[in-house]
Protein backbone atom coordinates (compact mmCIF):
# COMPACT_ATOMS: atom_id res chain seq x y z
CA UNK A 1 17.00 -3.67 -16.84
CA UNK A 2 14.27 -5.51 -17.39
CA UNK A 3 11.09 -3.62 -18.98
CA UNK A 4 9.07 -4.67 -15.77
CA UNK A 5 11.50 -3.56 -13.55
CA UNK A 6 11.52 0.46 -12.30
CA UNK A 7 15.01 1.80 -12.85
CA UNK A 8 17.41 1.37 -9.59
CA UNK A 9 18.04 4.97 -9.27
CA UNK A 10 14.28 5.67 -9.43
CA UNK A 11 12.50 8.93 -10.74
CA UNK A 12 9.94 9.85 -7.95
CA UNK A 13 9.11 12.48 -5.82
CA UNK A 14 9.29 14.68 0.33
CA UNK A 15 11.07 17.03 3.81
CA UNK A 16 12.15 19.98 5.69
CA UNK A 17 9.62 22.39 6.54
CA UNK A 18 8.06 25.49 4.82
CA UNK A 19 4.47 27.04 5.23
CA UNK A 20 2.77 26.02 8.58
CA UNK A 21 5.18 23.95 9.88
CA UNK A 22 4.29 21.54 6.76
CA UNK A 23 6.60 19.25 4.86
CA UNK A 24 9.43 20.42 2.63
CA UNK A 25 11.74 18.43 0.16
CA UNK A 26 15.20 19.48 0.29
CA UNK A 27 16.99 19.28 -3.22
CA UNK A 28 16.16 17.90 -6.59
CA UNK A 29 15.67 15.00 -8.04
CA UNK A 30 18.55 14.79 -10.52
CA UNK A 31 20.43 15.91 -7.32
CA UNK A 32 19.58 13.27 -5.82
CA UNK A 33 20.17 10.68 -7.74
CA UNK A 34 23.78 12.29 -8.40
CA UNK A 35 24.66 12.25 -4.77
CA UNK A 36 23.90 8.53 -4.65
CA UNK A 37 26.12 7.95 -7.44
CA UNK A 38 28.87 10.24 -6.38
CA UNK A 39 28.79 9.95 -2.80
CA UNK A 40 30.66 6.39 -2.69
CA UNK A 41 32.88 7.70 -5.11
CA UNK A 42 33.33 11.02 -3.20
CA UNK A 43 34.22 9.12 -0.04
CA UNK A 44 36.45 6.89 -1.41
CA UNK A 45 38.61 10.00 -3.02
CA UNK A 46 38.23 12.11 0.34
CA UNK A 47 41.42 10.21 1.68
CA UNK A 48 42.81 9.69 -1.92
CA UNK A 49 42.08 5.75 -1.69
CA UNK A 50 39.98 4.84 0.67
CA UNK A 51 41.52 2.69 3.38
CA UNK A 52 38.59 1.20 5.19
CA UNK A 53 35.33 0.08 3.56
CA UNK A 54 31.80 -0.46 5.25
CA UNK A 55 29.83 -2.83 3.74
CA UNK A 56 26.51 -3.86 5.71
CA UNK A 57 25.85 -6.92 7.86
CA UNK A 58 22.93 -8.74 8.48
CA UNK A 59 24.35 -11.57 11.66
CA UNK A 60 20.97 -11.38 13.66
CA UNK A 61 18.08 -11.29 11.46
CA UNK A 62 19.10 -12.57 7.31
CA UNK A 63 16.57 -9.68 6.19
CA UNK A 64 17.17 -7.23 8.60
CA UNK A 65 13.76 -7.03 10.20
CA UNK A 66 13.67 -7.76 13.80
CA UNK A 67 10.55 -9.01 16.28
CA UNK A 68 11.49 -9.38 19.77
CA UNK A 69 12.04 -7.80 22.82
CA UNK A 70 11.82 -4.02 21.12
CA UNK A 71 15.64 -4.28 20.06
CA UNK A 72 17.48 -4.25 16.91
CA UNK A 73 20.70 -4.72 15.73
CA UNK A 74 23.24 -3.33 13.06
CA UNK A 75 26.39 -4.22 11.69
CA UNK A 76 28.99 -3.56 9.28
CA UNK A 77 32.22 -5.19 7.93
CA UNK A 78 35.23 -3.38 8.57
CA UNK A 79 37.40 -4.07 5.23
CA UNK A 80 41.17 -2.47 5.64
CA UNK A 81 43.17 -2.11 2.41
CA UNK A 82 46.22 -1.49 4.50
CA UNK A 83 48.96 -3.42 4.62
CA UNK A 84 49.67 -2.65 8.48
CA UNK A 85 46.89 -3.06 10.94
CA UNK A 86 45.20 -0.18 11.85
CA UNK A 87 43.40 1.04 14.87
CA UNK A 88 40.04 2.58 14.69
CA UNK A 89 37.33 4.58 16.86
CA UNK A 90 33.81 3.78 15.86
CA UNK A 91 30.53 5.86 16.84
CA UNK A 92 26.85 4.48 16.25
CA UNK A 93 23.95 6.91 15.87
CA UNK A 94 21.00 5.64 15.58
CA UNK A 95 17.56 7.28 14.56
CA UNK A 96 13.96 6.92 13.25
CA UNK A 97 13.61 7.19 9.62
CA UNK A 98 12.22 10.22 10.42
CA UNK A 99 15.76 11.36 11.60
CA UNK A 100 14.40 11.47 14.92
CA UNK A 101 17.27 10.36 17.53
CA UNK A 102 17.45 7.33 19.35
CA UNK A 103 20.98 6.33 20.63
CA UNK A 104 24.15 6.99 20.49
CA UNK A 105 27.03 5.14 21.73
CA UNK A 106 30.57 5.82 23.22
CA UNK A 107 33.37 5.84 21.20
CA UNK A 108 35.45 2.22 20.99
CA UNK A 109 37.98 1.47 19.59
CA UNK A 110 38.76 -1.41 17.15
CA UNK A 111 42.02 -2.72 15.75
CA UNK A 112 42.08 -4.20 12.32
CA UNK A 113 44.75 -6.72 10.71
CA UNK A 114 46.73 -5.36 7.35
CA UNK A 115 44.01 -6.56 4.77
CA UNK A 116 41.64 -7.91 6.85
CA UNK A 117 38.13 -7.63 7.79
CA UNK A 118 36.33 -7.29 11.29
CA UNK A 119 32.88 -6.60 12.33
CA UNK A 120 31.20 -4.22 14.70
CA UNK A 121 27.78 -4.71 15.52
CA UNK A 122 25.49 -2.64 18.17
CA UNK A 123 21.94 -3.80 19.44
CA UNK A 124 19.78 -0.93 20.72
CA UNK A 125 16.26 -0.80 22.60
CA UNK A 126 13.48 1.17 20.05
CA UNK A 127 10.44 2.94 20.64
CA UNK A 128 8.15 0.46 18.85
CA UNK A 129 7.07 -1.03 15.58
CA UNK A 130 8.88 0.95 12.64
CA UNK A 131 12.06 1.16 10.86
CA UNK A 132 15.39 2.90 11.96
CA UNK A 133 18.53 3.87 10.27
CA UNK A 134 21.97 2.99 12.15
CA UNK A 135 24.92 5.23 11.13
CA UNK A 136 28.58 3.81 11.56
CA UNK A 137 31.56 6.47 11.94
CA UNK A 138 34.75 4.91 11.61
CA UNK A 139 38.09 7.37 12.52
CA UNK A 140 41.71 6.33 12.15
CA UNK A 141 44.54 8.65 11.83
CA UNK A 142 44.86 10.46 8.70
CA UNK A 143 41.16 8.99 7.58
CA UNK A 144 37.03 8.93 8.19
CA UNK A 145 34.59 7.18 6.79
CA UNK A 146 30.66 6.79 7.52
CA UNK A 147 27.81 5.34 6.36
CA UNK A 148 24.13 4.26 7.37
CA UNK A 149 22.32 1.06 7.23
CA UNK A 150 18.24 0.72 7.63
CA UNK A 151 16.68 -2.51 9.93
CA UNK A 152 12.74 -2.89 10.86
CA UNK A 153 10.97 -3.98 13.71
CA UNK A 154 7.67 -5.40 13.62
CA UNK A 155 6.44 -3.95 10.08
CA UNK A 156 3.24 -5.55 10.17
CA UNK A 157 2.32 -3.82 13.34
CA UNK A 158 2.64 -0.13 11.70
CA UNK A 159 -0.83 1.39 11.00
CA UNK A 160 -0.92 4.61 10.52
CA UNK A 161 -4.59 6.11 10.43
CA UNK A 162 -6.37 6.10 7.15
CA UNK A 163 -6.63 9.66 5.62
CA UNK A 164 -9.49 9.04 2.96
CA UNK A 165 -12.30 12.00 2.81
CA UNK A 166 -15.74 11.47 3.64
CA UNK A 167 -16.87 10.97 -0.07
CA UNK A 168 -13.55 8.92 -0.73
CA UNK A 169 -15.94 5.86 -2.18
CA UNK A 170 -18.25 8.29 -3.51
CA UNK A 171 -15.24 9.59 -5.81
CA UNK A 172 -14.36 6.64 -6.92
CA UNK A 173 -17.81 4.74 -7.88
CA UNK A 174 -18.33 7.86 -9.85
CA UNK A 175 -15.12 7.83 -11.65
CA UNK A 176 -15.53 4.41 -12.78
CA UNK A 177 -19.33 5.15 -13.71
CA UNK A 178 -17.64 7.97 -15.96
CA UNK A 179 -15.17 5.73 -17.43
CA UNK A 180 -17.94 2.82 -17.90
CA UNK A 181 -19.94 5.47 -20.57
CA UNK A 182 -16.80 5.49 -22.83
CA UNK A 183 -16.84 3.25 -25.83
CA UNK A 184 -13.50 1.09 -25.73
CA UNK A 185 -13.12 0.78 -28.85
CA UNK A 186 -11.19 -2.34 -28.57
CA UNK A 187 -8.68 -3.13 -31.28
CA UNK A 188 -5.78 -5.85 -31.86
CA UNK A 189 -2.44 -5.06 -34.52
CA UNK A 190 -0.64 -8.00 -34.72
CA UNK A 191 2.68 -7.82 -34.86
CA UNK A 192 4.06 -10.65 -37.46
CA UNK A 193 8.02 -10.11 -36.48
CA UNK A 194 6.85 -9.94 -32.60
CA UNK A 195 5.14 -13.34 -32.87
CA UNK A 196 6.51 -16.75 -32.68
CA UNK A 197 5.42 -20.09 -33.32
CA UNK A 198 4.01 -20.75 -29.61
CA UNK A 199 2.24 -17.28 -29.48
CA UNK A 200 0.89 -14.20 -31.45
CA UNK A 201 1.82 -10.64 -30.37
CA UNK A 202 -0.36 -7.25 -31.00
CA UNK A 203 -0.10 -3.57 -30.35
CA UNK A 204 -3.50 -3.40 -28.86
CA UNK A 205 -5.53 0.23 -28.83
CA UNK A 206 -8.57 1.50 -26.37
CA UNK A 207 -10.68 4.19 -24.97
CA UNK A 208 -9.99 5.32 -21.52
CA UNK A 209 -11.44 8.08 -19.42
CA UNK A 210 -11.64 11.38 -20.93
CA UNK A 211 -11.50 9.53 -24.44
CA UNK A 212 -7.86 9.34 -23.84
CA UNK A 213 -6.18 6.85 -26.03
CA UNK A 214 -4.01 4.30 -24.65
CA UNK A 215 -2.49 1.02 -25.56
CA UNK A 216 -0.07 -1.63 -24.68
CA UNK A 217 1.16 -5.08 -26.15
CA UNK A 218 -0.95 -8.45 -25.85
CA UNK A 219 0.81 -11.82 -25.58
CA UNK A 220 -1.48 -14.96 -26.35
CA UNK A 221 -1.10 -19.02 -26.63
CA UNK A 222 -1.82 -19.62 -30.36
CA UNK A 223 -4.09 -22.85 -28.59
CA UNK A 224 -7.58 -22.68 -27.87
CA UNK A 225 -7.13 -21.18 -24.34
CA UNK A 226 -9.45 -19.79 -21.82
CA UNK A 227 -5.72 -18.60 -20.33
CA UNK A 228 -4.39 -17.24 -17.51
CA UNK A 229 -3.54 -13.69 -18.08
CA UNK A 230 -0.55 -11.15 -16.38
CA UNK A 231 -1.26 -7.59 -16.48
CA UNK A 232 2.46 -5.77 -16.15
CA UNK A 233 2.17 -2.32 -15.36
CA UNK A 234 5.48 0.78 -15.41
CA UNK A 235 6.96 2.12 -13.17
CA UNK A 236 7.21 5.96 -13.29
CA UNK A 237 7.89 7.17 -17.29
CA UNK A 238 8.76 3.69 -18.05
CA UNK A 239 7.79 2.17 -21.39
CA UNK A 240 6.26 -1.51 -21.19
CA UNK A 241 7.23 -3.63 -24.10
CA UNK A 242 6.33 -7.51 -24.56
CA UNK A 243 7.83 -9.82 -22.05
CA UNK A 244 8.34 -13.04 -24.77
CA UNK A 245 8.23 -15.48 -21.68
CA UNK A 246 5.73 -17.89 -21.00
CA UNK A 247 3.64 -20.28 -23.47
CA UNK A 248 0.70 -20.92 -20.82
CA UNK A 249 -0.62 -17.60 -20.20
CA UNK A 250 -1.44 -14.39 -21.90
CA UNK A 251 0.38 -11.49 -20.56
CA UNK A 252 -0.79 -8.06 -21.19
CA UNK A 253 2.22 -5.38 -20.98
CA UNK A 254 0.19 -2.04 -20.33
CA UNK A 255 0.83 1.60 -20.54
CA UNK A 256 -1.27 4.24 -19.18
CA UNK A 257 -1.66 6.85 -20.99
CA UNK A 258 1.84 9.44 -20.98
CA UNK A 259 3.99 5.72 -20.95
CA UNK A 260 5.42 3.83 -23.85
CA UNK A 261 3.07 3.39 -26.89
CA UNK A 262 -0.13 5.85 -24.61
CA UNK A 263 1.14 9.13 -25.65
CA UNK A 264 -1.15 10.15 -28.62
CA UNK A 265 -3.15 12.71 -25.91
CA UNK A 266 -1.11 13.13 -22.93
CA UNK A 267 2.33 13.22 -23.41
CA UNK A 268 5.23 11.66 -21.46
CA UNK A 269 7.18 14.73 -21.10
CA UNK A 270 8.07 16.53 -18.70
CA UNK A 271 8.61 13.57 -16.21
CA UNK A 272 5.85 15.42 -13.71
CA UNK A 273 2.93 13.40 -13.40
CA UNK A 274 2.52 13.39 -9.85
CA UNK A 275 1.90 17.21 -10.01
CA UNK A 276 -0.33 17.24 -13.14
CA UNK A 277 -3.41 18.26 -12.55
CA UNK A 278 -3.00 18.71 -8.51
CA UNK A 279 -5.57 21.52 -8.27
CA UNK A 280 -8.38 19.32 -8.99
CA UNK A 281 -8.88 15.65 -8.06
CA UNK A 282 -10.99 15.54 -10.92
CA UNK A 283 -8.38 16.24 -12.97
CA UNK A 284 -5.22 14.61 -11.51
CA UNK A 285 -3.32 12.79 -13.81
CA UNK A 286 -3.26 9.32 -11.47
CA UNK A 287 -7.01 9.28 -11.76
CA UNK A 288 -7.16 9.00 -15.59
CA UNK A 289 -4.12 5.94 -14.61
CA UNK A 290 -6.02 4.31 -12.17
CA UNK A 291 -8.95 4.58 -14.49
CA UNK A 292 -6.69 3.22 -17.51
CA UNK A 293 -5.90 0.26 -15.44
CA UNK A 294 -9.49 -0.69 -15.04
CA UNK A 295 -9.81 -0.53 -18.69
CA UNK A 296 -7.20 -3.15 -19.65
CA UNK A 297 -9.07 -5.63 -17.60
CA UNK A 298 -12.33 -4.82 -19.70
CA UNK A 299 -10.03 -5.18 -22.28
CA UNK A 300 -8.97 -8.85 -20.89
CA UNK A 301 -13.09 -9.59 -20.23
CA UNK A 302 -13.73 -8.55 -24.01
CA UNK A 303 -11.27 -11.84 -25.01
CA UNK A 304 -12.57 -14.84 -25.50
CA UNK A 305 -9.37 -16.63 -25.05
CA UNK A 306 -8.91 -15.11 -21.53
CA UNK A 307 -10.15 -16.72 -18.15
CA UNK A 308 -11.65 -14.02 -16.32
CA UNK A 309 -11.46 -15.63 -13.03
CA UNK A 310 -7.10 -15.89 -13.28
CA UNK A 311 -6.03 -12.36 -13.75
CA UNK A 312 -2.96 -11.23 -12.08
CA UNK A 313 -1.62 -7.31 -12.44
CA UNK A 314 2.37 -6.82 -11.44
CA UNK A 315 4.31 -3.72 -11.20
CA UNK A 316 7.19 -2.34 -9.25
CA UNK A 317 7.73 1.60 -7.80
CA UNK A 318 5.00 3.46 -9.95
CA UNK A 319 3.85 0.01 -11.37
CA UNK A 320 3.01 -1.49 -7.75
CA UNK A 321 0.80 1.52 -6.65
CA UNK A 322 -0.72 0.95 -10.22
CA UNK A 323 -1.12 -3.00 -9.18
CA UNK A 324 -2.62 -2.15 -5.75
CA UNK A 325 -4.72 0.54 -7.04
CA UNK A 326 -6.35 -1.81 -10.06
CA UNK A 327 -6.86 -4.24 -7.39
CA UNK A 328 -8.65 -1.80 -5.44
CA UNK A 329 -11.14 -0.82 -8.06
CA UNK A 330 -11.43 -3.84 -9.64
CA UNK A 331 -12.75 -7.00 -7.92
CA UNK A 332 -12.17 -9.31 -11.40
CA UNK A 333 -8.48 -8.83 -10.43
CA UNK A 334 -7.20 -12.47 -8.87
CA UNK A 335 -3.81 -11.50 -7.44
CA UNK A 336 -1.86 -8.78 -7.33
CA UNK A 337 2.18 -8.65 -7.28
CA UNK A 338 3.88 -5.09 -6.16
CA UNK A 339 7.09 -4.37 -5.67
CA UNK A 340 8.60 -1.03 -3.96
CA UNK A 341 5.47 0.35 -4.74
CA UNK A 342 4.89 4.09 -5.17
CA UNK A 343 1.39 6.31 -3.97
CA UNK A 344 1.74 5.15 -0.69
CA UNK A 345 0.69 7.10 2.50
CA UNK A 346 1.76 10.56 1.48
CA UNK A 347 2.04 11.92 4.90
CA UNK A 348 5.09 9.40 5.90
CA UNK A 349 6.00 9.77 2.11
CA UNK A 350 7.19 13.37 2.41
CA UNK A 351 8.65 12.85 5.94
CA UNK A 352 10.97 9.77 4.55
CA UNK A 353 12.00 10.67 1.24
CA UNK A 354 13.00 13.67 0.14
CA UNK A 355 12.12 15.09 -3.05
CA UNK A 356 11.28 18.86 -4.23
CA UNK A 357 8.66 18.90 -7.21
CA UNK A 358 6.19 18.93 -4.84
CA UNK A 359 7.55 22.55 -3.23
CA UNK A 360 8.12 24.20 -5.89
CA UNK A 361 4.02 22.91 -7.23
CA UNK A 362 3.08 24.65 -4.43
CA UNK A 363 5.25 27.82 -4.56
CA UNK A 364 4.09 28.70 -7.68
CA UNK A 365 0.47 29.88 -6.35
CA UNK A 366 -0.49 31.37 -3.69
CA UNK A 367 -4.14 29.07 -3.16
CA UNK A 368 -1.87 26.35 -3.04
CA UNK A 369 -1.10 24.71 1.03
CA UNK A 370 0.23 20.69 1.78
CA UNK A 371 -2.88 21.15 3.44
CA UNK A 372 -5.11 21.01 0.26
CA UNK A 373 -2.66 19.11 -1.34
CA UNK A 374 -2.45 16.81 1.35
CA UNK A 375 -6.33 16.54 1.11
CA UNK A 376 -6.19 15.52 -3.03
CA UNK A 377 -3.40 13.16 -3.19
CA UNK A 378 -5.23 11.09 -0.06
CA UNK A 379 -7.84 10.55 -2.78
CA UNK A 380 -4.89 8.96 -4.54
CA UNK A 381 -3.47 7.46 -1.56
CA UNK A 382 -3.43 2.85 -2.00
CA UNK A 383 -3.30 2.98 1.73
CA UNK A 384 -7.25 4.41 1.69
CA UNK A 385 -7.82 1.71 -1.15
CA UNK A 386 -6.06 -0.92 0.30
CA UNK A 387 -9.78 -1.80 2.71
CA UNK A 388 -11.30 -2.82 -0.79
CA UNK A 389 -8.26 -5.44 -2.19
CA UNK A 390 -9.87 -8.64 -1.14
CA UNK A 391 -7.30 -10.74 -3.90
CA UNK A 392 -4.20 -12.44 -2.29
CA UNK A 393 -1.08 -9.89 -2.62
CA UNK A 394 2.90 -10.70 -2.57
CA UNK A 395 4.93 -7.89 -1.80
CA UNK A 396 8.44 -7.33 -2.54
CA UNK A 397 9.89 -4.86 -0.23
CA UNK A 398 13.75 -3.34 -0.59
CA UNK A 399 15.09 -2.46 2.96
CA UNK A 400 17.67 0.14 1.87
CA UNK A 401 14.95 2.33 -0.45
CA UNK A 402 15.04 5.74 -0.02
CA UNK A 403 12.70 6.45 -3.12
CA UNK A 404 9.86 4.78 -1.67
CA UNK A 405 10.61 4.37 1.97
CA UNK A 406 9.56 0.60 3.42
CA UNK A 407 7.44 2.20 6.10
CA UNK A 408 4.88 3.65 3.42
CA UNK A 409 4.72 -0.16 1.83
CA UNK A 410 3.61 -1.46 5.23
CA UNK A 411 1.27 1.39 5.63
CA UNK A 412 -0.93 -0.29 2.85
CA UNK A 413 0.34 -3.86 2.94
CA UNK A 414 -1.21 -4.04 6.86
CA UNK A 415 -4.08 -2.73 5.64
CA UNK A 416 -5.08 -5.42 3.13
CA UNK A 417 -8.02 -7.86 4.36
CA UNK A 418 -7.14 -10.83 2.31
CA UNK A 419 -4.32 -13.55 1.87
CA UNK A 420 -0.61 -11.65 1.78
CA UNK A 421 2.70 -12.49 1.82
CA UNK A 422 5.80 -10.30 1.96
CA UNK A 423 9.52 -10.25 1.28
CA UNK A 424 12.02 -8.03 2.23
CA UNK A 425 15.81 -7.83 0.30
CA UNK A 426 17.96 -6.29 3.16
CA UNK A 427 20.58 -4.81 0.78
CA UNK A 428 18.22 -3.22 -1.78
CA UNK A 429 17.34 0.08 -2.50
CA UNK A 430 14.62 1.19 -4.67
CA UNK A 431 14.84 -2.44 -6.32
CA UNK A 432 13.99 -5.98 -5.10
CA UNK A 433 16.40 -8.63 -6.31
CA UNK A 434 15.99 -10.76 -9.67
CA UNK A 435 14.97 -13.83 -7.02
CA UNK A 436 11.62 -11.75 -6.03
CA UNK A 437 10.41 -12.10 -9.86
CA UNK A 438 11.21 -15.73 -10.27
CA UNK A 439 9.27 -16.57 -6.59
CA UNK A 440 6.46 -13.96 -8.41
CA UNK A 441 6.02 -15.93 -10.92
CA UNK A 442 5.77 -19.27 -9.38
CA UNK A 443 3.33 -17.99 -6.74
CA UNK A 444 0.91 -16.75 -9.25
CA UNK A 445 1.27 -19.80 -10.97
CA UNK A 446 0.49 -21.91 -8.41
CA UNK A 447 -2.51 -20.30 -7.78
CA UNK A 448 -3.60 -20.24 -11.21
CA UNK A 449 -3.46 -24.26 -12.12
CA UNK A 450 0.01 -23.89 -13.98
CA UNK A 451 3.09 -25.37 -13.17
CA UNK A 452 5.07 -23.18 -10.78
CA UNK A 453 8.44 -23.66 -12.40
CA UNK A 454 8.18 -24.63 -16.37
């Protein structure tokens, strides 16, 4: 995987219900991530080999997100790996992401050749403007198999309400007045077996908020510049290394502090950011990240060999709440580039995804509600900040992700004032495809003078 890129099987925090009715995550994350692993294999060995295979279908809209007439459609490929045609009964059950029901359909019956393929397809009416999850049982004597595909309708029309506190802006002019008394303290290692003829490389050091030390790795044109500059930013625990890719533009691979070479005071282990520091919001661990952010473009303003007015930040899962969230509090940012991005309306966030950190944060003190927690993250929350990105965005969206659910990437994607464009892979889960960073690329290049495809 490519150091930009957040793993596929994701390491993020979601619901059944506990205390007041309030969310719940049911299982772990490790258990998670094993059931998506083993469940293909564990249906496959159910019926020793399996005999039938369901592989999604896209025939009425190529990236599965519909517009018209409230309806939607799914489909699957039937794939027999009999030698004798079978007959089949197939069921559809459709719900919200929410798991809330929508249809269901009578039984029907299929028949498929020895070794060959058919398709079954259903179109259903929907409530309105969301996303909805299609689940295909397919019975045959002696054998079952199931599985559930995800199709949208009308993203751009879901707005959920903002759920910023009163002093939301207050809390955040003040953090970045705190972080604007720090002294940098700038510095630059260069890195001799890093660098090649076309560009130098350097470990680079700073100041953040708190005093926290962080760093990252600095890419530069050995020419006279003012260049174009890329801020990459991790996804959750991920360590950002130098890209070695372009010979036009600087490119700033970042970590905030607990990531890659940003450990020195706050430490990357255990994986638990999202619940450090969830008592306070003063002391929340994605407010010193946010903050870091911020500080890498003073960083970028303190070069001389930088144009300040063509500075992009990318990042996928973790690393596209991080790009949304430095384009937020930082107007010198000139586009912005998530992908999957994570910190995204909590409220859908725990009713999509499931995920138990957050429960057993909670459980361990009795002070602690999702009410109060609720009320910190939303200080946290890209959807509130989304209202101050004014910077062009491209999104890349993966239709199948259960890690960060495609519903809370609308949430702050239809909030954004300024130029965006979006993308959505119809088969990927908590990824986008290698095509969305190539496109990336070229779009920010575009817009920054350079040629889109060197």
């Amino acid at each position: 995987m490519a150091p930009f890129l957040q793993t596929r099987s994701g390491l993020l925090p979601g619901a059944s219900f506990r205390k007041g009715g309030s969310p719940r995550s049911t299982g772990s994350a490790e258990t998670v991530r094993l059931l998506t692993w083993l469940l293909p294999i564990l249906a496959f060995s159910a019926n020793g080999a399996q005999k039938v295979l369901l592989e999604p279908v896209f025939e009425k809209s190529a990236n599965g997100i519909f517009h018209k007439d409230r309806e939607v459609h799914f489909g699957f490929s039937l794939d027999s790996r009999l030698k004798d045609p079978v007959g089949v009964e197939l069921e559809w059950e459709i719900t919200t992401d929410q798991g809330e029901p929508v249809a269901r359909s009578k039984p029907s019956r299929l028949k498929i050749p020895g070794g060959g393929k058919k398709t079954s397809g259903y179109s259903v009416k929907i409530p309105g403007p969301g996303f909805y999850k299609g689940k295909l049982s397919c019975s045959w004597e002696g054998g079952r198999v199931s599985r559930t595909v995800q199709v949208g309708y009308a993203p751009e029309k879901i707005l959920p309400p903002l759920t910023g506190q009163v002093d939301f802006r207050e809390f955040w002019n003040g953090s970045l007045a705190e972080l604007a008394q720090v002294d940098p303290q700038f510095r630059l290692i260069l890195q001799p077996g890093l660098s090649r003829d076309e560009r130098n490389v350097y470990e680079i050091r700073m100041r953040s908020h708190g005093n926290v030390r962080v760093g990252g790795w600095y890419e530069v044109p050995k020419g006279k510049g003012p260049y174009p500059v890329l801020i990459r930013v991790p996804g959750y625990g991920a360590n950002m290394k130098p890209l070695n890719r372009f010979k036009d533009l600087a490119v700033l691979s970042f970590n905030p502090r607990g990531h890659g070479n940003s450990q020195e005071d706050v430490k990357g282990k255990p994986g638990n950011y999202w619940i450090r520091g969830l008592d306070d919001k003063a002391g929340y661990y994605y407010r010193g990240a946010y903050l870091d952010c911020v500080r890498a473009v003073d960083f970028l303003h303190w070069r001389k060999e930088v144009d300040p007015k063509r500075i992009a930040v990318k990042g996928g899962s973790q690393g596209g709440g991080l790009s949304f969230s430095t384009a937020a509090l930082d107007k010198r940012i000139a586009l912005c580039i998530p992908h999957i991005p994570f910190l995204t309306n909590w409220e859908l966030y725990f009713k999509t995804s499931r995920w138990p950190e957050m429960d057993r944060w909670i459980d361990e003190k009795d002070s602690r509600t999702w009410e109060s927690t609720l009320r910190t993250l939303s200080y946290f929350d890209t959807m509130n900040m989304a209202p101050w990105i004014e910077c062009p965005v491209f999104m890349g969206v993966g239709l199948q992700d259960a890690i960060c659910p495609p519903v809370t990437n609308f949430a702050v994607y239809n909030r954004l004032k300024g130029k965006k464009e979006f993308i959505v892979y119809p088969h990927a889960k908590h990824y986008v495809e290698k095509e969305f960073h190539s496109l990336a690329f070229a779009w920010m290049r575009e817009r920054f003078g350079l040629n889109p495809n060197p």
